[in-house]
C-alpha atoms as a PDB file:
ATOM      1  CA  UNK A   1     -43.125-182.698  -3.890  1.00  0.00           C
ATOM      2  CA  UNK A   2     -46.766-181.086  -4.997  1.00  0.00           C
ATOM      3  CA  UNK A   3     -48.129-177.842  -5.439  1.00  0.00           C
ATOM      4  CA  UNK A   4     -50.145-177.939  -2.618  1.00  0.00           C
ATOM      5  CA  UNK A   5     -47.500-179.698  -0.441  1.00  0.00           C
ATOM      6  CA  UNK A   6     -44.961-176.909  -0.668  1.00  0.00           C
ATOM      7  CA  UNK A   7     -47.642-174.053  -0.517  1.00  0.00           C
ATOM      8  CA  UNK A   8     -48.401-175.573   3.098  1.00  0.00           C
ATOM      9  CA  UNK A   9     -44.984-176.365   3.759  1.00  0.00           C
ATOM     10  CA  UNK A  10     -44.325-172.326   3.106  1.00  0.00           C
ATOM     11  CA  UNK A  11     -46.963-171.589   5.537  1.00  0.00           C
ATOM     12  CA  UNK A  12     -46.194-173.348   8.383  1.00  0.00           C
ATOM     13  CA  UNK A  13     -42.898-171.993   8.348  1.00  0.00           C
ATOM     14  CA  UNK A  14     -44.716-169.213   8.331  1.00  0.00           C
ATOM     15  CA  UNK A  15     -46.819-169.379  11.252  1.00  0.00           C
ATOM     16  CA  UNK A  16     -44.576-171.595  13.252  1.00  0.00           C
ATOM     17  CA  UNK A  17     -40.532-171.346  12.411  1.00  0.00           C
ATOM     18  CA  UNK A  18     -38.562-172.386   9.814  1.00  0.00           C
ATOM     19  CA  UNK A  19     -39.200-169.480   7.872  1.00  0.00           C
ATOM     20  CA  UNK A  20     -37.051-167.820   5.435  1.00  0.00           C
ATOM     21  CA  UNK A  21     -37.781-164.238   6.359  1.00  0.00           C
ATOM     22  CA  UNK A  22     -37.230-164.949   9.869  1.00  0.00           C
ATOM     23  CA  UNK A  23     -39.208-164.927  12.780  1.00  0.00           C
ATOM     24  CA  UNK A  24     -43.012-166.935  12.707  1.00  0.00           C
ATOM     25  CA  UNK A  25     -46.023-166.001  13.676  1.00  0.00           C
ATOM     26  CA  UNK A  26     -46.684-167.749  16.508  1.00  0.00           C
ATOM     27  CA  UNK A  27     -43.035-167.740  18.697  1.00  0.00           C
ATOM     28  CA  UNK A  28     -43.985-163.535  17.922  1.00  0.00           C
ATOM     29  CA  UNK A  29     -47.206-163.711  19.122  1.00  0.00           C
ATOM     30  CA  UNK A  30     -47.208-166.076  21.752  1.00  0.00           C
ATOM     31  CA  UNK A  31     -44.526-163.213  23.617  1.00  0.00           C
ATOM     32  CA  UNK A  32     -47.188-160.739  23.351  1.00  0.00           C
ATOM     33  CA  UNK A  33     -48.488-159.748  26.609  1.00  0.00           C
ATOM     34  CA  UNK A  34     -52.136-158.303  26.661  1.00  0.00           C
ATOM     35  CA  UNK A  35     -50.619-154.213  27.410  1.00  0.00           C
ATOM     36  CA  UNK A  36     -48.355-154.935  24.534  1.00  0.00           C
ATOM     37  CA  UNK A  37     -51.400-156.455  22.261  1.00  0.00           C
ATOM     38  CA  UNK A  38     -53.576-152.850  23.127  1.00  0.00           C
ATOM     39  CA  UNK A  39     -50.988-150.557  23.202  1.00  0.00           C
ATOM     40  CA  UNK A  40     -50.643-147.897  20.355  1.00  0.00           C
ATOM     41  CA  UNK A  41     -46.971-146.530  20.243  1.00  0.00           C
ATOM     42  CA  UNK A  42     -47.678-144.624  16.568  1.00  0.00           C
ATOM     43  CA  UNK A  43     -50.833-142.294  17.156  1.00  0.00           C
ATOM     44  CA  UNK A  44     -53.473-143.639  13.963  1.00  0.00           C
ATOM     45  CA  UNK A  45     -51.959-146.564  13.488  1.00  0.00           C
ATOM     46  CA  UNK A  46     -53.258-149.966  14.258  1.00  0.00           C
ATOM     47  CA  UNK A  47     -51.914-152.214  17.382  1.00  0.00           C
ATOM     48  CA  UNK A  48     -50.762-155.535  17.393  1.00  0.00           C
ATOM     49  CA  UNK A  49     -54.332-156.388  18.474  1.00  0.00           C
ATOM     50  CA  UNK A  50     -56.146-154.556  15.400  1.00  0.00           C
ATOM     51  CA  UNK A  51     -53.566-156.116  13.037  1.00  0.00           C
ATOM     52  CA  UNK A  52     -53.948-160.152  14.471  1.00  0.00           C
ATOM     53  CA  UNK A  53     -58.017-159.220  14.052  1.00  0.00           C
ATOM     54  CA  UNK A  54     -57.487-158.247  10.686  1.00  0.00           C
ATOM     55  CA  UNK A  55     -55.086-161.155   9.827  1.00  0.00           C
ATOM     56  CA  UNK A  56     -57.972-163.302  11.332  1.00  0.00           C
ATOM     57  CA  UNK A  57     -60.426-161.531   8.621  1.00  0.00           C
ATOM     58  CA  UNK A  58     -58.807-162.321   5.640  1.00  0.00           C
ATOM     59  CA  UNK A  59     -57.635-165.549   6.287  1.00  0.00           C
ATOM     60  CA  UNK A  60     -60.964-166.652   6.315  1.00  0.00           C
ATOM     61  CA  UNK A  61     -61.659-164.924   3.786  1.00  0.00           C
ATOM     62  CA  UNK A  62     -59.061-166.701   1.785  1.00  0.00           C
ATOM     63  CA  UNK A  63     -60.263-170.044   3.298  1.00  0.00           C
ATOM     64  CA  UNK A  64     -63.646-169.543   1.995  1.00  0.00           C
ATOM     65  CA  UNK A  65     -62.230-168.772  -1.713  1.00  0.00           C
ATOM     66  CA  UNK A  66     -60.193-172.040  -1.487  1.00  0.00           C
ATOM     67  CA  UNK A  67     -63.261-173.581  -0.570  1.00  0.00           C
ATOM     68  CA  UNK A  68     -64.633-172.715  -3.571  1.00  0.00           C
ATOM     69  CA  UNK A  69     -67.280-169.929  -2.246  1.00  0.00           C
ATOM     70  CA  UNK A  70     -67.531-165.925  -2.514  1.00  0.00           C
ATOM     71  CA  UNK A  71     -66.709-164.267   0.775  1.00  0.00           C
ATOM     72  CA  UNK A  72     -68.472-161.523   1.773  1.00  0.00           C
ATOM     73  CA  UNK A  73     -66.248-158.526   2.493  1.00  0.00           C
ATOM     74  CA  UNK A  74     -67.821-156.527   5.732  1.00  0.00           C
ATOM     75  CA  UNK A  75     -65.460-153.553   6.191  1.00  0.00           C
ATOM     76  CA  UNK A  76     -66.595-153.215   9.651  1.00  0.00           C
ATOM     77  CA  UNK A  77     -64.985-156.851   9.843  1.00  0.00           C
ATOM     78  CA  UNK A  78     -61.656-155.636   8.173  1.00  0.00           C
ATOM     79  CA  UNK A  79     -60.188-153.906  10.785  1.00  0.00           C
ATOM     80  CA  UNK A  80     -62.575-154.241  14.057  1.00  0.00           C
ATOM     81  CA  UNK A  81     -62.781-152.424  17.100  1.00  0.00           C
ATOM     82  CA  UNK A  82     -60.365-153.696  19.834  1.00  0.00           C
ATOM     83  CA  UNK A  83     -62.445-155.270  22.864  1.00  0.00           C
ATOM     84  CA  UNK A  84     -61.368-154.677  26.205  1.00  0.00           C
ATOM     85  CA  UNK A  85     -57.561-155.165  27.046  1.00  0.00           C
ATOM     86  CA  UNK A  86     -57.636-158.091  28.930  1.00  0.00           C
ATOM     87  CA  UNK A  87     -55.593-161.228  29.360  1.00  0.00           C
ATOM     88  CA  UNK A  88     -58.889-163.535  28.539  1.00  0.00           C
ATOM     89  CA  UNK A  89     -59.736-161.628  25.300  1.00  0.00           C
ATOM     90  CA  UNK A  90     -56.198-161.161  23.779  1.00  0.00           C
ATOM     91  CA  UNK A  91     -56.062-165.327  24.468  1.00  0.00           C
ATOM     92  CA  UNK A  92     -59.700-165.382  22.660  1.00  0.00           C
ATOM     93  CA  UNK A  93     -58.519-163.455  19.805  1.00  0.00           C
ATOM     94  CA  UNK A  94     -55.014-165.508  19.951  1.00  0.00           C
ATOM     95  CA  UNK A  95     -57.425-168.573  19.696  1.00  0.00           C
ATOM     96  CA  UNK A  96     -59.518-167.423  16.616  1.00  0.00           C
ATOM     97  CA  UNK A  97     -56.504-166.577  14.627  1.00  0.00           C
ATOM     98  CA  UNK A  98     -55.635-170.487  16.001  1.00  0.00           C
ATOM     99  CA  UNK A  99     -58.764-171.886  14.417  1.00  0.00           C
ATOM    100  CA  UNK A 100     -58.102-169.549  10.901  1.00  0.00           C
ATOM    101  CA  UNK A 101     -54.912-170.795  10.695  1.00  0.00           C
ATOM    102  CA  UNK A 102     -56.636-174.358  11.340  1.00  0.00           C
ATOM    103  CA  UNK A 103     -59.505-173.508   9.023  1.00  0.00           C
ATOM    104  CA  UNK A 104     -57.070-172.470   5.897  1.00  0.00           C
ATOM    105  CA  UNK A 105     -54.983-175.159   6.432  1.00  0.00           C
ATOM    106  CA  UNK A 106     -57.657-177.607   6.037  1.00  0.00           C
ATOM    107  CA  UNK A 107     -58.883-175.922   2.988  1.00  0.00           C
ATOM    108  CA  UNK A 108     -55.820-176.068   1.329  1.00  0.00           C
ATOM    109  CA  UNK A 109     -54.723-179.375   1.960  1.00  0.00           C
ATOM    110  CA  UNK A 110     -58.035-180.049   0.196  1.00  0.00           C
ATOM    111  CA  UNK A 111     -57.011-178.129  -2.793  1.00  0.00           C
ATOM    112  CA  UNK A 112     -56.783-180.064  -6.021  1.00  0.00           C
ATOM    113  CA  UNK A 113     -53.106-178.899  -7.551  1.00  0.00           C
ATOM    114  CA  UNK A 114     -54.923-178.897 -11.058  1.00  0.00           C
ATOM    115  CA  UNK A 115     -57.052-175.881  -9.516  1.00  0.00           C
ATOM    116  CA  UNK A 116     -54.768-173.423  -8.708  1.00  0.00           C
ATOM    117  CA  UNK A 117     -54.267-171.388 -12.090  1.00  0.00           C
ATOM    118  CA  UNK A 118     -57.895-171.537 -11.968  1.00  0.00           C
ATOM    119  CA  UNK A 119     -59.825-168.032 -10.550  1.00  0.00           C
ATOM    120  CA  UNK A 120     -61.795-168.704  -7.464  1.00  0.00           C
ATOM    121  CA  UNK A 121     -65.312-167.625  -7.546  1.00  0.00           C
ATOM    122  CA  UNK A 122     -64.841-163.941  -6.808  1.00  0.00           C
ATOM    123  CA  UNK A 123     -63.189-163.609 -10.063  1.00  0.00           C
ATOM    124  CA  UNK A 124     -59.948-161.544  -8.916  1.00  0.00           C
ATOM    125  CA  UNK A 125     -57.424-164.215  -8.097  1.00  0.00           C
ATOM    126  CA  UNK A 126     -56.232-167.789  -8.683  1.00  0.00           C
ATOM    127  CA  UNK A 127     -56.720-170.502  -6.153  1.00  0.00           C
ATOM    128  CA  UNK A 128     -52.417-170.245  -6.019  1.00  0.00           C
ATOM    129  CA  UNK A 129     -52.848-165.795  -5.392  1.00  0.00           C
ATOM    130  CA  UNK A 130     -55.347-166.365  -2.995  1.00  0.00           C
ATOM    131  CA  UNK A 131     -52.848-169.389  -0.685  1.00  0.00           C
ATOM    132  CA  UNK A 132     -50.044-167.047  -1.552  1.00  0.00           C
ATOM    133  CA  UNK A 133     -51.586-164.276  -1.063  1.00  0.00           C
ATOM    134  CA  UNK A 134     -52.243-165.271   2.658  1.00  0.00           C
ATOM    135  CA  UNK A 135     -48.544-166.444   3.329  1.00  0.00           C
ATOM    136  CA  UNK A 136     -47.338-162.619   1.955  1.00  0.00           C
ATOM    137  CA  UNK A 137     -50.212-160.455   4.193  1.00  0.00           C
ATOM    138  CA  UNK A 138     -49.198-162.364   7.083  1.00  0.00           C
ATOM    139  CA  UNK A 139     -45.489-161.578   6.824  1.00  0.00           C
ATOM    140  CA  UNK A 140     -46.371-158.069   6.204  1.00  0.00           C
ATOM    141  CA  UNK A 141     -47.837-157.599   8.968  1.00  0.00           C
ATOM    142  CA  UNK A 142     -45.654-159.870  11.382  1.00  0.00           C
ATOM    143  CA  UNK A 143     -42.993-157.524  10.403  1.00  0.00           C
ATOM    144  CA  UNK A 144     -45.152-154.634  11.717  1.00  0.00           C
ATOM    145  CA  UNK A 145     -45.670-156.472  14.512  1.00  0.00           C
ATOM    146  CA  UNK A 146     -42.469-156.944  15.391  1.00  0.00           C
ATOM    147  CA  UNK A 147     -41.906-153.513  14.783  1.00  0.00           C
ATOM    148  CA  UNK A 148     -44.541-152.288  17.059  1.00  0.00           C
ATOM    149  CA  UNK A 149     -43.009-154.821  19.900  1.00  0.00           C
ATOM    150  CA  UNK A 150     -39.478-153.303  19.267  1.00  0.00           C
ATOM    151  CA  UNK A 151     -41.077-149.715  19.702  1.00  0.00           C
ATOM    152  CA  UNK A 152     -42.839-150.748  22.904  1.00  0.00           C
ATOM    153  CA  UNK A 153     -39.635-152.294  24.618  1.00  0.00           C
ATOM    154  CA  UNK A 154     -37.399-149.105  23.717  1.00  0.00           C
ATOM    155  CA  UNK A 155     -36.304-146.988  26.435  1.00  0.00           C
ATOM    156  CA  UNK A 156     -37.226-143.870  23.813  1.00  0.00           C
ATOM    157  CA  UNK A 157     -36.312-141.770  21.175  1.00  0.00           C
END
């Protein structure tokens, strides 16, 4: 099998099952009800909703490097302010992280294998950090996702 072919394999066990750490992406996030999404069980830290925005941000990020292009890095953009909690904007947000997933995908499939010891054009990381780099940030924080679901469902301390 390629490269590239078991780099994509990896991530869509990732997203959608199969996975060797355990539980994907989307089986976790498609039980994710909009109060659960908004709520903020550890005062300072970030909700399930902050956390799938920021996923969102750098995996396009990392789709534009596989592209071949410099991403622009908007802090603002990192981390953004939660919109209202409701059921139509947790599905919007559900649905961007959708088309990133989409979006990478695409751009790695289109990945030559010869490429990926080669630096991308922002000059930090290899075409194979940058697709592996995405498959590790979102299992980070799908395990502090589950983590903040856990908290949410337990009866208390």
């Amino acid at each position: 099998m390629a490269a590239v072919q078991r780099i994509l394999n990896h991530y869509d066990g990732v997203l959608n099952g199969n996975a060797w750490h355990g539980d994907a992406a989307w089986p976790v996030l498609d039980s994710i009800s909009v109060q659960e999404a908004a709520a903020r069980p550890i005062p300072g830290a970030h909700t399930i909703w902050e956390i799938v925005m920021h996923m969102i941000f750098w995996e396009n990020v990392a789709t534009q490097r596989l592209a071949g292009l410099r991403a622009g890095l908007v802090e603002e953009l990192n981390f953004p302010a939660m919109p209202a909690a409701s059921g139509e904007n947790w599905h919007k947000t559900l649905g961007q992280f959708r088309d990133s997933n989409r979006a990478f995908r695409r751009a790695l499939a289109k990945l030559d294998a010869d490429k990926l010891d080669e630096l991308t054009a922002a000059g930090k990381r290899t075409f194979y950090g940058e697709a592996h780099g995405i498959l590790e940030h979102h299992v980070y924080h799908l395990g502090q996702i589950v983590l903040l679901k856990k908290m949410l469902a337990s009866p208390g301390p």
